[in-house]
Protein backbone atom coordinates (compact mmCIF):
# COMPACT_ATOMS: atom_id res chain seq x y z
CA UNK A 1 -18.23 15.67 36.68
CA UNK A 2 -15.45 13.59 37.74
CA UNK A 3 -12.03 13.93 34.76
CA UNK A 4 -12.39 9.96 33.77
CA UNK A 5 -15.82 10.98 33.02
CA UNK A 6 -14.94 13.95 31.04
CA UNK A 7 -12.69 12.05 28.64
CA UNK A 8 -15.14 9.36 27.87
CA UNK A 9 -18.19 12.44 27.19
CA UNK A 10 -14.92 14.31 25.22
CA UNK A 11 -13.59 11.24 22.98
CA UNK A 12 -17.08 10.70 21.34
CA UNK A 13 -17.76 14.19 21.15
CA UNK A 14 -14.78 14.50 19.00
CA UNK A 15 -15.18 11.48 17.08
CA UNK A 16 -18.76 13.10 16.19
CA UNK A 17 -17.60 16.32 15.56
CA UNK A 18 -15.26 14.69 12.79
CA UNK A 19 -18.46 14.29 10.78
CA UNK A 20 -18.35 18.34 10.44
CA UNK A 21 -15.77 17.58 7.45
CA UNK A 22 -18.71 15.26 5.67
CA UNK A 23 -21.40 17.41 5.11
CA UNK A 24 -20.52 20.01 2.23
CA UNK A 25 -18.99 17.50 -0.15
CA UNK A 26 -21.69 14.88 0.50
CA UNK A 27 -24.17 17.68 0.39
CA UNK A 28 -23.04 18.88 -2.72
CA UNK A 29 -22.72 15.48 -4.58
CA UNK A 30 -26.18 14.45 -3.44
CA UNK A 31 -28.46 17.54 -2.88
CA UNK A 32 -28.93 15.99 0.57
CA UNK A 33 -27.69 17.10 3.77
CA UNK A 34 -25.81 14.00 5.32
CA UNK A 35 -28.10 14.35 7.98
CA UNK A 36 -30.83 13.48 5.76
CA UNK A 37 -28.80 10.56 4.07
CA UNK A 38 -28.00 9.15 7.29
CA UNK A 39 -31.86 8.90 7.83
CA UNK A 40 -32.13 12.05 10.13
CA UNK A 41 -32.60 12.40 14.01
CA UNK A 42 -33.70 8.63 15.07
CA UNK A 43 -31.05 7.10 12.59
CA UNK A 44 -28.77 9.29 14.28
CA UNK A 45 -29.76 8.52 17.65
CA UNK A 46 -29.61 5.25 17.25
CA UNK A 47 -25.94 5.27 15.75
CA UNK A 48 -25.28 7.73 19.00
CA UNK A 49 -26.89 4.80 21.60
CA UNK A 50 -24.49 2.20 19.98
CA UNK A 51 -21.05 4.44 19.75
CA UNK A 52 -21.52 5.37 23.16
CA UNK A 53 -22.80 2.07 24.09
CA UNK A 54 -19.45 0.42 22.77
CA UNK A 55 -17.08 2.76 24.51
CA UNK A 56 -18.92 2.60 28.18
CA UNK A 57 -18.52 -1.43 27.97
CA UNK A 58 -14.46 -1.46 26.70
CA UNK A 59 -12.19 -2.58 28.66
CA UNK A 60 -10.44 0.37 28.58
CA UNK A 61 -12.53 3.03 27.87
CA UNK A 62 -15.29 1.96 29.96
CA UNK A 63 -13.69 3.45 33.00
CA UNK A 64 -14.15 6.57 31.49
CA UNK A 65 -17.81 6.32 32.23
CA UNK A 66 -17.41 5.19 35.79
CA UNK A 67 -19.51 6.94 38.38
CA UNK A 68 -21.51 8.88 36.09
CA UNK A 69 -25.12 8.86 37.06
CA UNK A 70 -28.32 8.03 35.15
CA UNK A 71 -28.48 12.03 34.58
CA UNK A 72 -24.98 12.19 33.60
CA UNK A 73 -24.95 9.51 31.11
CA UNK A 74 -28.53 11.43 29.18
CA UNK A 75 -27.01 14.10 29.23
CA UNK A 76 -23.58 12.88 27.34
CA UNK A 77 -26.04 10.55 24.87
CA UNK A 78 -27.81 13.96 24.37
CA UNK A 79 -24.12 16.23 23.91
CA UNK A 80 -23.00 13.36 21.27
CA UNK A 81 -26.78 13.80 19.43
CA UNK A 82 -26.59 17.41 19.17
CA UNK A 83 -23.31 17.18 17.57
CA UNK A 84 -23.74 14.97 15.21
CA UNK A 85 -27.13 16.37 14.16
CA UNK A 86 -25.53 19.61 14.14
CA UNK A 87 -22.81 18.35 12.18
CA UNK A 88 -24.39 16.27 9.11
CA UNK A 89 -26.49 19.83 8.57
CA UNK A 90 -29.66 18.97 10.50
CA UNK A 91 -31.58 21.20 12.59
CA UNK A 92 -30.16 20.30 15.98
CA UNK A 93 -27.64 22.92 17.63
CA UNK A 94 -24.66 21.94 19.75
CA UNK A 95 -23.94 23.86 23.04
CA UNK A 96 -21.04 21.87 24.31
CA UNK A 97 -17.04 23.21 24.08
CA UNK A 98 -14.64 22.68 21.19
CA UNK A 99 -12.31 19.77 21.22
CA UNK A 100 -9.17 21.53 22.43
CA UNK A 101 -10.23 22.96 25.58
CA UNK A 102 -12.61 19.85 26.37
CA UNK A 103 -9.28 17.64 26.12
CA UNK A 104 -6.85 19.67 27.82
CA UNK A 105 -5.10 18.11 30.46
CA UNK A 106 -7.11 14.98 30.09
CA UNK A 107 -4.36 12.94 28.86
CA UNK A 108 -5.71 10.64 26.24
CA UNK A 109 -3.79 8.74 24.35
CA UNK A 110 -2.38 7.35 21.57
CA UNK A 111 -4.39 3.97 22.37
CA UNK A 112 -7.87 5.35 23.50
CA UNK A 113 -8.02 7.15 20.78
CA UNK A 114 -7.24 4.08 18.21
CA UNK A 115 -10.06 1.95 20.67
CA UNK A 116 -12.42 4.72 20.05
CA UNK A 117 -12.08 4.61 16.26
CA UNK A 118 -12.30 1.10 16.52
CA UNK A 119 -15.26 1.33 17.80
CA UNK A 120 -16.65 4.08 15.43
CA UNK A 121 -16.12 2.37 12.81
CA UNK A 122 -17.77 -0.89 14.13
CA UNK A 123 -20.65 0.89 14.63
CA UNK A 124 -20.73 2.98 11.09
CA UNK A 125 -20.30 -0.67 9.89
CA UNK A 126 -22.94 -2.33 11.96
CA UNK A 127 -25.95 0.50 10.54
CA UNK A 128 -24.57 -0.27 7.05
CA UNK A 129 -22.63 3.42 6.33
CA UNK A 130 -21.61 3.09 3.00
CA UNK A 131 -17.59 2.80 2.63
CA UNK A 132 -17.09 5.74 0.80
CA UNK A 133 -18.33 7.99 3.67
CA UNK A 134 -16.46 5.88 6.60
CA UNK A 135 -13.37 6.86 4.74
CA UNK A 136 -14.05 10.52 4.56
CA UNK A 137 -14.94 10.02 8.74
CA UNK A 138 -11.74 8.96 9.23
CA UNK A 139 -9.95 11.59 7.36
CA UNK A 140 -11.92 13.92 8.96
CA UNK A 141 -11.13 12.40 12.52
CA UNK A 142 -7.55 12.61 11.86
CA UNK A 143 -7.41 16.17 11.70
CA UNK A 144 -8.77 16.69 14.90
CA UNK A 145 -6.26 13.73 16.66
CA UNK A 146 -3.81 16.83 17.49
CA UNK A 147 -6.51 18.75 19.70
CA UNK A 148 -7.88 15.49 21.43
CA UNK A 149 -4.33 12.83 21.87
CA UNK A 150 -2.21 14.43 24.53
CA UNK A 151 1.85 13.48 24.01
CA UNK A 152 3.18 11.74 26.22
């Protein structure tokens, strides 16, 4: 895989992975996994097409996902999937790296990272994610910043 490719598969790994931090207090609260108040695999799938969707056509992102092939573009729809079922407690199990060594050297910054939760966000928003749980993804997705956002 080329390294712009990399970062764009990396950043919304990492902005899935943030989701990690949901599940026990949702679970808890609810007696539902998150994965199964998020409507399970094809809600999740479907939240997965339109993140990743969002990031490949930004401005700036989108040359993250330049040159990847058919193949390599499944295959980062199906990394992203994996996490995030993974992570909301569902039955799916993630193979890919952690966040640290997936970043390093990558240098993304301060601004891809804000476009990214943009983006996130829009997307949470779009398949009607209650408020409540898009502020617990972004609490959760600022504790991983320091692992993903290279200085400068």
């Amino acid at each position: 895989m080329k390294k712009n490719h990399i970062v764009g598969v990396t950043v919304a790994l990492a902005l899935f992975l943030s989701c990690v931090g949901l599940a026990p207090g949702v679970s808890a609260q609810s007696g539902n996994s998150l994965y199964k108040q998020l409507g399970g695999y094809d809600a999740l799938a479907a939240v997965t097409d339109d993140f990743i969707t969002r990031l490949a056509t930004d401005k700036t992102l989108g040359r993250f996902f330049t040159g990847a092939s058919d193949n390599s573009k499944m295959r980062i729809r199906q990394l992203v999937l994996d996490q995030l079922c993974a992570a909301t407690g569902g039955p799916c199990v993630y193979i890919g790296r952690d966040m640290k060594t997936a970043h390093k050297g990558l240098g993304i910054t301060e601004e891809d990272w804000n476009i990214a939760v943009k983006h996130l966000v829009a997307t949470l928003t779009k398949f009607k994610v209650p408020e409540n749980l898009q502020k617990e993804v972004a609490t959760a997705i600022s504790g991983l910043k320091a692992d993903i956002v290279e200085k400068p």
